[in-house]
C-alpha atoms as a PDB file:
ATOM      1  CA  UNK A   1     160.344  -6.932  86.373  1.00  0.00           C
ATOM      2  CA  UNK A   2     157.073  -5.253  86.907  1.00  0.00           C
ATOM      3  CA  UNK A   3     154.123  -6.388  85.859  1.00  0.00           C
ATOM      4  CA  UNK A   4     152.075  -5.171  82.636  1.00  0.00           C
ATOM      5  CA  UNK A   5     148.857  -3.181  84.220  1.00  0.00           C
ATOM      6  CA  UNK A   6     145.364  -4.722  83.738  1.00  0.00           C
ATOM      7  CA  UNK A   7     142.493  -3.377  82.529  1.00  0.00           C
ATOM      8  CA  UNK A   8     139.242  -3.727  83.835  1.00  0.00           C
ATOM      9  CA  UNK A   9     138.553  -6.232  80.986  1.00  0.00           C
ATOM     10  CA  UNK A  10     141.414  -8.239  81.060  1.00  0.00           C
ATOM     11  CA  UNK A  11     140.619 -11.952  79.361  1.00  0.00           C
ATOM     12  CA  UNK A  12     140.462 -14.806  81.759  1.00  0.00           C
ATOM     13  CA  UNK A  13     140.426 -17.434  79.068  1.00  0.00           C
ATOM     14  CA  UNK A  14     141.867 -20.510  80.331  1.00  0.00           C
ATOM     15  CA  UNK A  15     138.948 -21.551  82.359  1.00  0.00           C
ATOM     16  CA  UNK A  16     136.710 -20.543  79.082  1.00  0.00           C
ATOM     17  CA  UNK A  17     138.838 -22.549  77.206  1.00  0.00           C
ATOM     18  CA  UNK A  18     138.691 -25.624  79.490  1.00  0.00           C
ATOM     19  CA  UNK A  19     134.981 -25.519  79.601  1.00  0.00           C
ATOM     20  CA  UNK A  20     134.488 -25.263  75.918  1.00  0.00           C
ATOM     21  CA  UNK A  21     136.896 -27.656  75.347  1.00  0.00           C
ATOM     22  CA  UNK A  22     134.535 -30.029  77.188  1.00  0.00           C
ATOM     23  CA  UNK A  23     131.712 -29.295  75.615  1.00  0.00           C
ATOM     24  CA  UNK A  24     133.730 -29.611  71.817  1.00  0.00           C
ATOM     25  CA  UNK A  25     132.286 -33.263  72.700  1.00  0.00           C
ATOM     26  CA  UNK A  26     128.938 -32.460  72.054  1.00  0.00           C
ATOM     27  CA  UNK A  27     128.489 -32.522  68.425  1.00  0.00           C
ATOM     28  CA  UNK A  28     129.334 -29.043  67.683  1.00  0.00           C
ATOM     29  CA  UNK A  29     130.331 -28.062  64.529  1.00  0.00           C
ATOM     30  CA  UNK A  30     133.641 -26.356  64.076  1.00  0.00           C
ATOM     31  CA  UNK A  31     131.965 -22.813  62.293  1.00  0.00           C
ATOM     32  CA  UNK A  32     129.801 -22.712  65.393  1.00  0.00           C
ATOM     33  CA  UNK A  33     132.507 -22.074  67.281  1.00  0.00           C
ATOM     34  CA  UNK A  34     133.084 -18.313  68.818  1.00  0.00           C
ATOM     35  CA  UNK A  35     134.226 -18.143  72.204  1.00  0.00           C
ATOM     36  CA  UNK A  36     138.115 -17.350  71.901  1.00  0.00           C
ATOM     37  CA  UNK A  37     137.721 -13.926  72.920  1.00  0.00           C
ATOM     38  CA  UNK A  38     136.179 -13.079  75.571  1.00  0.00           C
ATOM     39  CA  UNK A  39     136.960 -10.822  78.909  1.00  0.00           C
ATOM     40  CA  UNK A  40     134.868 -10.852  82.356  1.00  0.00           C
ATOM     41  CA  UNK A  41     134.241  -8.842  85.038  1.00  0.00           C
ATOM     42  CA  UNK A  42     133.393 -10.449  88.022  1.00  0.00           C
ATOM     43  CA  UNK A  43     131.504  -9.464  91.167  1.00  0.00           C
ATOM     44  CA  UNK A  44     130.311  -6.200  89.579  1.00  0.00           C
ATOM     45  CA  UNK A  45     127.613  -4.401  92.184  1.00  0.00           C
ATOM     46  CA  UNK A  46     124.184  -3.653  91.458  1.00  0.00           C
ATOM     47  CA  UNK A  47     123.072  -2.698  94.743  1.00  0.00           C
ATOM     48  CA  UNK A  48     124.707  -2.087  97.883  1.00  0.00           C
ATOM     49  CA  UNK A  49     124.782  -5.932  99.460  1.00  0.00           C
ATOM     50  CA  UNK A  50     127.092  -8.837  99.266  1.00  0.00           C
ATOM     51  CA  UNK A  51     125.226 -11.132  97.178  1.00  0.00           C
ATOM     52  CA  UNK A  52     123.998  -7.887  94.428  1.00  0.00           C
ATOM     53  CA  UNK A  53     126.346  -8.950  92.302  1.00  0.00           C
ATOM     54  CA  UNK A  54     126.675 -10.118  88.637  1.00  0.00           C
ATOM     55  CA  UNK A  55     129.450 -11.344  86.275  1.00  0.00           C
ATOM     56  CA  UNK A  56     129.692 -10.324  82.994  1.00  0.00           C
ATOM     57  CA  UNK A  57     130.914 -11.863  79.800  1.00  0.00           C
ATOM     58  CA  UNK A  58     131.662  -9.757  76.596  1.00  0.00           C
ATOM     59  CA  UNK A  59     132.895 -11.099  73.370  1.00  0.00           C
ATOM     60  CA  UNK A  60     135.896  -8.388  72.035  1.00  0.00           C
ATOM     61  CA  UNK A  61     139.108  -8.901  71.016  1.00  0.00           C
ATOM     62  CA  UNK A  62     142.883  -8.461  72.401  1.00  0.00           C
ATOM     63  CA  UNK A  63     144.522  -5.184  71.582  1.00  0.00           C
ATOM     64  CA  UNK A  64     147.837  -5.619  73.361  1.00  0.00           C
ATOM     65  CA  UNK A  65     149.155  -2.860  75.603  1.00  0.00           C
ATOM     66  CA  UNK A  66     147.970  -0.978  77.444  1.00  0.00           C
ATOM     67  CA  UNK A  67     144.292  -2.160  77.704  1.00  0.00           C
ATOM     68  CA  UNK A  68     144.810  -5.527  76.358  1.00  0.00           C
ATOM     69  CA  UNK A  69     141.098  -5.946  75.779  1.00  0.00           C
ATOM     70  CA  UNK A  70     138.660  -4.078  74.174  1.00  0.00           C
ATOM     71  CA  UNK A  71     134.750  -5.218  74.458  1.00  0.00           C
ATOM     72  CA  UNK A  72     133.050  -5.733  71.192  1.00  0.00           C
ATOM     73  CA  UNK A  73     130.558  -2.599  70.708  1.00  0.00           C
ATOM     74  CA  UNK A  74     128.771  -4.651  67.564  1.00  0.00           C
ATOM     75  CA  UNK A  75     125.537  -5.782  68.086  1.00  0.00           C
ATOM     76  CA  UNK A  76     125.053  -9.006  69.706  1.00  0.00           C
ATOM     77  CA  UNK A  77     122.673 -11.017  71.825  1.00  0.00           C
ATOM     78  CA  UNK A  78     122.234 -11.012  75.492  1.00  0.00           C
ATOM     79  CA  UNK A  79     121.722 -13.821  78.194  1.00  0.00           C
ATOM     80  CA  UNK A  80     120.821 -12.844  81.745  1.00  0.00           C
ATOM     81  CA  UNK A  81     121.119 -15.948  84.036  1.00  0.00           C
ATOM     82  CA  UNK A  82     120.255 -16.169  87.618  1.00  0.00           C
ATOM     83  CA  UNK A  83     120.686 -19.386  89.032  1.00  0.00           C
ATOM     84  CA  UNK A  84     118.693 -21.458  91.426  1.00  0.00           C
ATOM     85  CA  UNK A  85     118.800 -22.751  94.898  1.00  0.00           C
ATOM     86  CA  UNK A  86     114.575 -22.823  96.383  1.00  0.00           C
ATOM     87  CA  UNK A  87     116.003 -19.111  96.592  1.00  0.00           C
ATOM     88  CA  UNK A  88     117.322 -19.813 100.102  1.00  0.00           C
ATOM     89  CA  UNK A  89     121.008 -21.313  98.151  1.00  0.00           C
ATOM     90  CA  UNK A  90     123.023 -21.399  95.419  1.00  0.00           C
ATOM     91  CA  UNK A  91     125.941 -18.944  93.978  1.00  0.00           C
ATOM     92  CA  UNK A  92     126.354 -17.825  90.037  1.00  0.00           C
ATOM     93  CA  UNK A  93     129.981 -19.475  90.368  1.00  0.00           C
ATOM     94  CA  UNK A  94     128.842 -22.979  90.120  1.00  0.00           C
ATOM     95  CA  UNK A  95     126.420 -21.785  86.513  1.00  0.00           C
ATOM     96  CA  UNK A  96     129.327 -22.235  83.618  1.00  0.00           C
ATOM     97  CA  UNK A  97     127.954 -24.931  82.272  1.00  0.00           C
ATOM     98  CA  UNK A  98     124.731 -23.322  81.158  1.00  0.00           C
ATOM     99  CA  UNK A  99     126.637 -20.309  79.511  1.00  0.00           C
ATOM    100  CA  UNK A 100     128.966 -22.097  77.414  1.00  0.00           C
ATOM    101  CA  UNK A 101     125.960 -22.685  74.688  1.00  0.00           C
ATOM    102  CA  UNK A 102     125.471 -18.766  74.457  1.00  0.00           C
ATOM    103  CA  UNK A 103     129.009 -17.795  74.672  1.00  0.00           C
ATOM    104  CA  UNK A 104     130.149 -20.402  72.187  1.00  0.00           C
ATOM    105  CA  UNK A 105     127.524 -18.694  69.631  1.00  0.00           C
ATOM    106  CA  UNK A 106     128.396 -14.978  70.760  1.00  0.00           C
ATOM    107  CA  UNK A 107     126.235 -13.868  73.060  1.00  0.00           C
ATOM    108  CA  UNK A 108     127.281 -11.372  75.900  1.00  0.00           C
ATOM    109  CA  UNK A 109     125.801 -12.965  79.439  1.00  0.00           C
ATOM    110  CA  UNK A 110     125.472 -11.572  82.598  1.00  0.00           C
ATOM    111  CA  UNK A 111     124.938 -13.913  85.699  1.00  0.00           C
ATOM    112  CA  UNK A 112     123.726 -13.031  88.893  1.00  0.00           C
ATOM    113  CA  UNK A 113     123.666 -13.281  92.549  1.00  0.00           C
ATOM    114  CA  UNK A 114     120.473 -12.227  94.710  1.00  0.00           C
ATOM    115  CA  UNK A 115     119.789 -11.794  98.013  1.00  0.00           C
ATOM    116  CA  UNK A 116     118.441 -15.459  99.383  1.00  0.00           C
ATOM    117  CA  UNK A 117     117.908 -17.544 102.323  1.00  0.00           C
ATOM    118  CA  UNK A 118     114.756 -18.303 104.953  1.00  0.00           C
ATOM    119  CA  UNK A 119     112.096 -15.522 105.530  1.00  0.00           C
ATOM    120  CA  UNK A 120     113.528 -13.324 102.675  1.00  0.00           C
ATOM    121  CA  UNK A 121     110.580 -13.168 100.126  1.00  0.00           C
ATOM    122  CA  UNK A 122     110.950 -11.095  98.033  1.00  0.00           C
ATOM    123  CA  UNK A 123     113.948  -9.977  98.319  1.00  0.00           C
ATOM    124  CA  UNK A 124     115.162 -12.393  95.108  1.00  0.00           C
ATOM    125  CA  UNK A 125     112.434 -10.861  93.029  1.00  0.00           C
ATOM    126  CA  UNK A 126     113.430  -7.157  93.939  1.00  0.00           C
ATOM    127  CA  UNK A 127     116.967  -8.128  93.545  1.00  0.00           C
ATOM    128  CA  UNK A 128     116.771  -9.957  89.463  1.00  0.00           C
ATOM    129  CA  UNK A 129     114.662  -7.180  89.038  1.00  0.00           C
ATOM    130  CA  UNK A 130     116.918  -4.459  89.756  1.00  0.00           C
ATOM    131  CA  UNK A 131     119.823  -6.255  88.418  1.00  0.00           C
ATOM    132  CA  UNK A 132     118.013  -6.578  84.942  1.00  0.00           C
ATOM    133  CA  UNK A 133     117.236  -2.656  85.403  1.00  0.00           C
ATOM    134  CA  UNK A 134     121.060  -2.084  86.106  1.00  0.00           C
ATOM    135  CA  UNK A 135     121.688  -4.177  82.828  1.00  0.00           C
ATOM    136  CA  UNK A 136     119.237  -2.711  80.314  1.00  0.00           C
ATOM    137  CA  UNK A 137     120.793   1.001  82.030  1.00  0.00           C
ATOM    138  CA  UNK A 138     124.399   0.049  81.641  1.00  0.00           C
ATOM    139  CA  UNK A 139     123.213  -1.006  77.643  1.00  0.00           C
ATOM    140  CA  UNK A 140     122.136   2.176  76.746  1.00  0.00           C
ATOM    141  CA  UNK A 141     125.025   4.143  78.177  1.00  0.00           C
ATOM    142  CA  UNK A 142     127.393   2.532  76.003  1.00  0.00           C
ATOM    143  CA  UNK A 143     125.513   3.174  73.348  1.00  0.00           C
ATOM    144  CA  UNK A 144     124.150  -0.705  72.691  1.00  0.00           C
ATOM    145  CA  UNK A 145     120.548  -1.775  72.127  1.00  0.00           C
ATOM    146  CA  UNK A 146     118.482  -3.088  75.131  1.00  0.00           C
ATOM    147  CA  UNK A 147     116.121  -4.827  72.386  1.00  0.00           C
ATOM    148  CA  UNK A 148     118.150  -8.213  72.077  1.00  0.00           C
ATOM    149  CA  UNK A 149     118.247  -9.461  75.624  1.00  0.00           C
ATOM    150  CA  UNK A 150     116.941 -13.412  77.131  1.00  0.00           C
ATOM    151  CA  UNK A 151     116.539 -13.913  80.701  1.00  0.00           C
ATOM    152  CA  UNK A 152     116.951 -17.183  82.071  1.00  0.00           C
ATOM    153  CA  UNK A 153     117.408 -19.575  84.978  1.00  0.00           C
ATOM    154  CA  UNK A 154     117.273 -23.232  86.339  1.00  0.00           C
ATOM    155  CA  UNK A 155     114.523 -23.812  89.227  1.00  0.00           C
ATOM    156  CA  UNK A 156     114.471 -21.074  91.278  1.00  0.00           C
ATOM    157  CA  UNK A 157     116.211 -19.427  88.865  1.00  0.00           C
ATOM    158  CA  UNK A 158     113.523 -20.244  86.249  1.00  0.00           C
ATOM    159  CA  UNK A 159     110.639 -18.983  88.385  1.00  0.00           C
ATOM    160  CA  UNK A 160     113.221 -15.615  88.825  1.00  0.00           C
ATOM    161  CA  UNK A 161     113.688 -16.039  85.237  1.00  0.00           C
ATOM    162  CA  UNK A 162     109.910 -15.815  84.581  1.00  0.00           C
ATOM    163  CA  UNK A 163     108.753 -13.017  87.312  1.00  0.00           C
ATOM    164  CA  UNK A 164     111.257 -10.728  85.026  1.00  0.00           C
ATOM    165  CA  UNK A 165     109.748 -11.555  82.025  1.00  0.00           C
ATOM    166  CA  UNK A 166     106.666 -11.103  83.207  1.00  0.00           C
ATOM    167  CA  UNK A 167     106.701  -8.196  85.998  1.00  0.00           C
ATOM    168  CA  UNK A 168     108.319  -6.257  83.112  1.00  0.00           C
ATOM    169  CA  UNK A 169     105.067  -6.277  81.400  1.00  0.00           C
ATOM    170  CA  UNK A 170     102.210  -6.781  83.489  1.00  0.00           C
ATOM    171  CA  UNK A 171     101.886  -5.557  87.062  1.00  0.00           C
ATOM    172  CA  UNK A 172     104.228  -2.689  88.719  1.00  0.00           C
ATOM    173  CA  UNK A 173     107.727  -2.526  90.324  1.00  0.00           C
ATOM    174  CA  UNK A 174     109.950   0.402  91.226  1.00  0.00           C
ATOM    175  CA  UNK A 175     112.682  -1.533  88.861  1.00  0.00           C
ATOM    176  CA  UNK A 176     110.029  -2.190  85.861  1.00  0.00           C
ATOM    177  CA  UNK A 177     111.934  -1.021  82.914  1.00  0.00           C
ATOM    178  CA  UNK A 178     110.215   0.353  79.365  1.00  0.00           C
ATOM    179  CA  UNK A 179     112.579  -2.376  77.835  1.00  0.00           C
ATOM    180  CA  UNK A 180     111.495  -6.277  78.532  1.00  0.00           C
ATOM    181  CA  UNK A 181     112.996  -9.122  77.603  1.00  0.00           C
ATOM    182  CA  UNK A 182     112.997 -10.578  74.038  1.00  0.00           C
ATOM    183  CA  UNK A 183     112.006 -14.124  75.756  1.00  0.00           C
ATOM    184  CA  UNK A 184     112.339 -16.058  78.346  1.00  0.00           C
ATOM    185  CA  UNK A 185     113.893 -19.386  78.445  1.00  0.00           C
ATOM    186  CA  UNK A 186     112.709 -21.102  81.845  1.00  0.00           C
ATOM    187  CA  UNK A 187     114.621 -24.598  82.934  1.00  0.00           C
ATOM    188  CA  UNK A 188     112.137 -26.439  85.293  1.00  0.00           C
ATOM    189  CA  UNK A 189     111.149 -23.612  87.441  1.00  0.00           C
ATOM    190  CA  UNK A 190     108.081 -22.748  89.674  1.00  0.00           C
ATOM    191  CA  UNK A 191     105.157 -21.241  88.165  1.00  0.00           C
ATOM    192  CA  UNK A 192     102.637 -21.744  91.160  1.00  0.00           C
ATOM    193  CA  UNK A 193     104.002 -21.295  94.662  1.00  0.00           C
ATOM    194  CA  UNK A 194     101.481 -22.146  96.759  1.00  0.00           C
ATOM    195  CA  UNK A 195     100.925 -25.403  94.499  1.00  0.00           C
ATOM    196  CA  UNK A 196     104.642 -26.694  95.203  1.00  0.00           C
ATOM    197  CA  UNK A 197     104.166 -25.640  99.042  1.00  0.00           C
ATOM    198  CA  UNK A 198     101.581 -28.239  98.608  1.00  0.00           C
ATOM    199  CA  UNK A 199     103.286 -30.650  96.843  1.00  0.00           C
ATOM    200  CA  UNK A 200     106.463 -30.226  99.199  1.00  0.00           C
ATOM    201  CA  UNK A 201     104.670 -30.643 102.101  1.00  0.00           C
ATOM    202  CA  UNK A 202     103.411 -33.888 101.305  1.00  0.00           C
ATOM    203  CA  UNK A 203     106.038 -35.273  99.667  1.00  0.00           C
ATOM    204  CA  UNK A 204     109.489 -33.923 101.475  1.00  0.00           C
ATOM    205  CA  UNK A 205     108.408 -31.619 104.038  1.00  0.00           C
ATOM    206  CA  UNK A 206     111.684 -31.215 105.980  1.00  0.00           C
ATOM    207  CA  UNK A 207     112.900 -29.833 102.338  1.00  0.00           C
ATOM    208  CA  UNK A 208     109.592 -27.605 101.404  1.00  0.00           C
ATOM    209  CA  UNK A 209     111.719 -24.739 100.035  1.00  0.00           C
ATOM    210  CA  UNK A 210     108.696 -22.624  99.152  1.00  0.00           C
ATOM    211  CA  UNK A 211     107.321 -22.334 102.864  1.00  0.00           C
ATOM    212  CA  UNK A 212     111.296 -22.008 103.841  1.00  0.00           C
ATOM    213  CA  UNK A 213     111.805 -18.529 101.574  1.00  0.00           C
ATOM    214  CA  UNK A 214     108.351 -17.558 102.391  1.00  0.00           C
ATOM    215  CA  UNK A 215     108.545 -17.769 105.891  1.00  0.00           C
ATOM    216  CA  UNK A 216     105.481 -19.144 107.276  1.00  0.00           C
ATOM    217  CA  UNK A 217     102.499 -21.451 106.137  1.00  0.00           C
ATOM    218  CA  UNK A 218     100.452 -18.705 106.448  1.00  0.00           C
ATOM    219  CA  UNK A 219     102.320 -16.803 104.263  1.00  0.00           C
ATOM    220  CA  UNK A 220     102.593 -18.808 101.261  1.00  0.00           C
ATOM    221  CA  UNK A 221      98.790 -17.692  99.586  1.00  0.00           C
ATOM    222  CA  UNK A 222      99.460 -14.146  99.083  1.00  0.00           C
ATOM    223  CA  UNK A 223     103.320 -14.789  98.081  1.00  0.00           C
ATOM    224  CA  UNK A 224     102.033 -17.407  95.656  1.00  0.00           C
ATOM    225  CA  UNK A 225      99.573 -14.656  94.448  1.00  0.00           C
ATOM    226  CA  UNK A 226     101.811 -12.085  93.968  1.00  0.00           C
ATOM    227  CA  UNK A 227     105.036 -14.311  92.438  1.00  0.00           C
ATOM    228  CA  UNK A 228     103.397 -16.986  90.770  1.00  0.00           C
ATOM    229  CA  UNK A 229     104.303 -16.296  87.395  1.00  0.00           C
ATOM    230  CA  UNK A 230     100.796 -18.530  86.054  1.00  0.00           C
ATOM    231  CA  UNK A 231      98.798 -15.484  87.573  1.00  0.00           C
ATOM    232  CA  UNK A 232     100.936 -12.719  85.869  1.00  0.00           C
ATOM    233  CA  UNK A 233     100.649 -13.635  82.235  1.00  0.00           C
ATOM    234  CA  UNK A 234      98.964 -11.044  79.915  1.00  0.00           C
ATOM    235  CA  UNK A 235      98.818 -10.737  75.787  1.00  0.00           C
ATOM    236  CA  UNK A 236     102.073  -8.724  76.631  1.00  0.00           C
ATOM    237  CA  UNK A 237     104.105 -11.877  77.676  1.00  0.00           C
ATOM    238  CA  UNK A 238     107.067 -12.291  76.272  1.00  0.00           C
ATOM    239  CA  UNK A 239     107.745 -15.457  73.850  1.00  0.00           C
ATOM    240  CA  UNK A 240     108.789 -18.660  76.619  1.00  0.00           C
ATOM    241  CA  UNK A 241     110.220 -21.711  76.469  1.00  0.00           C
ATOM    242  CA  UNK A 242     110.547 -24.599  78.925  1.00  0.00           C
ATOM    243  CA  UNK A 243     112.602 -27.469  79.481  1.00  0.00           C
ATOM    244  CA  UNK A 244     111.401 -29.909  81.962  1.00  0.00           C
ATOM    245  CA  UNK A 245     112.096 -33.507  82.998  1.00  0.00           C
ATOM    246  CA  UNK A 246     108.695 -35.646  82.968  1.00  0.00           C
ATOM    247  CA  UNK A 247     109.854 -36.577  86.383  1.00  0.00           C
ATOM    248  CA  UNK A 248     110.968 -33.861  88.460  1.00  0.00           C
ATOM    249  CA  UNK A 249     110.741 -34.790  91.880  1.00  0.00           C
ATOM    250  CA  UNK A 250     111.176 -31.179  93.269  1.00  0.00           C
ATOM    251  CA  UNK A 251     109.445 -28.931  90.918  1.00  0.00           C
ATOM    252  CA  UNK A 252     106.880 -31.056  89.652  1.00  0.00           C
ATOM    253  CA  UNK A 253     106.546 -31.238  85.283  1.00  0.00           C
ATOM    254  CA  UNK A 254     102.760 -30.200  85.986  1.00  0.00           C
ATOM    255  CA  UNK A 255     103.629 -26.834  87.223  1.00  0.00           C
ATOM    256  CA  UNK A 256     105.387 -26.411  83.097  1.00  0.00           C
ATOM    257  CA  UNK A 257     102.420 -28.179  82.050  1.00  0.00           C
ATOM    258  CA  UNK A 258     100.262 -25.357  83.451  1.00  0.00           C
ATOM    259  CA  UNK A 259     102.393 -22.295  82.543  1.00  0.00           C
ATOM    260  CA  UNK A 260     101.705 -23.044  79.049  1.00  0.00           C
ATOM    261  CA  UNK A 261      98.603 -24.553  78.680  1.00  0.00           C
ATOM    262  CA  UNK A 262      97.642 -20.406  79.742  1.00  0.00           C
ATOM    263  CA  UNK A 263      99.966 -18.831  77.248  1.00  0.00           C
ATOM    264  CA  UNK A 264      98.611 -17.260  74.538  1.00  0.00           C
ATOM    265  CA  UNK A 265     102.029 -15.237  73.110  1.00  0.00           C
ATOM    266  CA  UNK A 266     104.629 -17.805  71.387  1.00  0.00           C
ATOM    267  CA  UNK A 267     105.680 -20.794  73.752  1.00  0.00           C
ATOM    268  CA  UNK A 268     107.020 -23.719  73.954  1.00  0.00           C
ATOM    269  CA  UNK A 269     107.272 -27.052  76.436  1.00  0.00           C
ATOM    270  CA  UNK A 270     110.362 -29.158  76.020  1.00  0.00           C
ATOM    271  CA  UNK A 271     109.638 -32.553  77.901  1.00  0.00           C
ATOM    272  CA  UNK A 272     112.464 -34.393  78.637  1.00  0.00           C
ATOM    273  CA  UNK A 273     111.180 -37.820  79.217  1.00  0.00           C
ATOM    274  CA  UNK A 274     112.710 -39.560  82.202  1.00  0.00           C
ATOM    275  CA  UNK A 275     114.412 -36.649  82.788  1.00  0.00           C
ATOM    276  CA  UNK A 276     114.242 -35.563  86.780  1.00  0.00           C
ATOM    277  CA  UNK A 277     115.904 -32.146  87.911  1.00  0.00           C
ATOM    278  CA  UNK A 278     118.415 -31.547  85.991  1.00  0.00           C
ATOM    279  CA  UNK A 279     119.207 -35.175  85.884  1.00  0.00           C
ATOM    280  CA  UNK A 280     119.007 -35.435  81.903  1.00  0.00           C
ATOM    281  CA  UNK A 281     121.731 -37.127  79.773  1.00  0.00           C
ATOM    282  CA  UNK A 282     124.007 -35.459  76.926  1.00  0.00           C
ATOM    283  CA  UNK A 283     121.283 -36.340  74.447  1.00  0.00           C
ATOM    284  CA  UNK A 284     118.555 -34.756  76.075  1.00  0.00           C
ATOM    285  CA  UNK A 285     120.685 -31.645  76.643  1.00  0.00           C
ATOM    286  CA  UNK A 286     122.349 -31.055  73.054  1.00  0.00           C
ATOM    287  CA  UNK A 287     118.428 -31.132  72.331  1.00  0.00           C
ATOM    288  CA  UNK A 288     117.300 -28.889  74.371  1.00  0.00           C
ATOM    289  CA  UNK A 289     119.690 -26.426  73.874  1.00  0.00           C
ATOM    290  CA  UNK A 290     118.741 -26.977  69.702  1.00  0.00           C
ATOM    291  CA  UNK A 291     115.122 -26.376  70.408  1.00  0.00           C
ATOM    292  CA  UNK A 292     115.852 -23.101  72.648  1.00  0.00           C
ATOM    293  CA  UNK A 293     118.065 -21.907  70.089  1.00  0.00           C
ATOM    294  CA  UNK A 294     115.774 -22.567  67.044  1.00  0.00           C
ATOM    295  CA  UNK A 295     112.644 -20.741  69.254  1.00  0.00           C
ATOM    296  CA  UNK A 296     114.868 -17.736  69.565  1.00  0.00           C
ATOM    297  CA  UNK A 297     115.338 -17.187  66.608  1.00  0.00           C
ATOM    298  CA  UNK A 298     112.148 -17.619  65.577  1.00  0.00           C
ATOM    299  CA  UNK A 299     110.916 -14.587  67.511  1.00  0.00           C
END
C-alpha cells in the first residue's frame, strides 16, 4: 500500500501532545487549553548557512486528504524565540519547554538557530535580526498582520531577544524592519557586555563566554558598546519584561536590575528569589509565565 502524500504542514502532534500533557500538571485550567492542532515546519532557511534556520508552529486544523493540514489564517499572536548558549552553544531543539505556554494559549512561534561559536560577534545579532526580517516578510505575504509579534529568549537568547527589540527602533541595520516587536520578554539575559566580561573574568574565567564570542579582551569595549542593549534604549523601546533569579551565578540579577532602572516605556522586573539560572522551581515558573502573560496583554 502506498503511502498518503504529505503536505508541507503535516501535524506532528504526538510530541506536542506529550509535552502538554506534562505541563497539564501545572495548574492549568481546562478552557485554557488550545494546542490540539497544530502543524510544524522544521529547519526552514533564512539565510544560506547551516545553523539559519527556524521552526515554525501554526495553530490550523486537519482537513483530511490531500493536504491534511491547513494553517489557521485568523489573527493570532506571535512568539519568536531564540535560545541561548553565551552565543558560542546551544540548538532551538532542546527550547519546547518554553513554547508550550504560548502554544497552549494559541500563539504561532517561530524558534531559531543562529550562527554561534568563538570569534563570531556579531554574527548572532545579524543572524536574529534577519531571521525576524524573514518573519515579519513571510507575515505580510500571506496576508497576516506583522503588528502582534513578541520576541524572546533565555540568556543569550535574552540579550538576542533584546538587541531585536531594540535595534528595530533605535540605531541602523541592513535587516531593521518598519515593523518592531510588540514587546519583548527577556529571561535572564545580558544587558551590558563588557560588565559580565568583568564579572566572568573574576569569577569563572576559564568559562567567560562574553570574551569567548567576542574574541579578544581587547575586543569586548566596542562590542559591549555596540550590543549592549542598556546603551540602545530610546522613548521608542518596546514594552519589556524580565525574569531573573536573585542569584544568577552566570548572568548576574544586577545586569536586569540595570536594564530597567533606564527604561522609561512600560517594563517590568520579575525577581525570582533564590532562583539561579534557570534553576527556579514549578512555583516560580507558573508565576512567571502569569506575570508575562498579564504584561502582554496589558500593552
Amino acid at each position: 500500500m502506498s503511502t498518503p502524500p504529505q503536505s508541507p504542514w503535516a501535524p506532528r502532534l504526538v510530541a506536542l501532545i506529550l509535552f502538554i500533557g506534562g505541563w497539564s500538571n501545572v495548574n492549568v485550567l481546562a478552557d485554557e487549553f488550545w494546542a490540539h492542532s497544530i502543524a510544524t515546519q522544521t529547519n526552514v532557511a533564512y539565510g544560506d548557512h547551516a545553523l539559519q534556520t527556524m521552526d515554525i508552529f501554526r495553530h490550523g486544523q486537519r482537513v483530511g486528504e490531500p493536504r491534511f493540514f491547513e494553517p489557521d489564517m485568523a489573527p493570532r499572536p506571535n512568539l519568536v524565540w531564540i535560545h541561548g548558549g553565551g552565543w558560542i552553544q546551544g540548538d532551538k531543539s532542546s527550547q519546547i519547554s518554553y513554547l508550550i505556554p504560548y502554544l497552549q494559549r494559541g500563539w504561532n512561534v517561530y524558534n531559531l538557530n543562529y550562527r554561534q561559536g568563538p570569534d563570531t560577534e556579531p554574527l548572532a545579532v545579524d543572524d536574529v535580526m534577519c531571521a525576524y526580517y524573514s518573519i515579519t516578510e513571510q507575515m505580510a505575504e500571506r496576508g497576516e498582520s506583522t503588528n502582534n509579534i513578541v520576541v524572546s529568549g533565555a540568556s543569550a537568547g535574552g540579550h538576542l531577544a533584546l538587541i531585536v527589540g531594540l535595534l528595530n527602533t533605535t540605531g541602523e541595520h541592513p535587516c531593521r524592519t518598519q515593523t518592531p516587536p510588540r514587546a519583548v520578554v527577556n529571561w535572564y539575559g545580558i544587558t551590558d557586555i563588557e560588565q559580565v566580561d568583568t564579572y566572568l573574568q573574576a569569577n569563572r574565567p576559564q568559562q567567560n563566554y562574553a570574551r569567548i564570542w567576542a574574541g579578544s579582551a581587547q575586543d569586548i569595549a566596542q562590542v559591549s558598546a555596540d550590543y549592549s542593549p542598556l546603551y540602545l534604549i530610546s522613548d521608542k523601546t518596546p514594552p519589556i519584561i524580565s525574569i531573573h533569579g536573585s542569584q544568577d551565578s552566570v548572568v548576574p540579577y544586577e545586569q536586569s536590575e540595570s536594564l530597567h532602572a533606564s527604561l522609561s516605556t512600560p517594563n517590568e522586573l520579575v525577581t525570582l528569589d533564590g532562583g539561579n539560572h534557570g534553576g527556579f522551581t514549578d512555583a516560580q515558573y507558573q508565576d512567571a509565565y502569569r506575570q508575562i502573560f498579564a504584561f502582554l496583554d496589558a500593552q
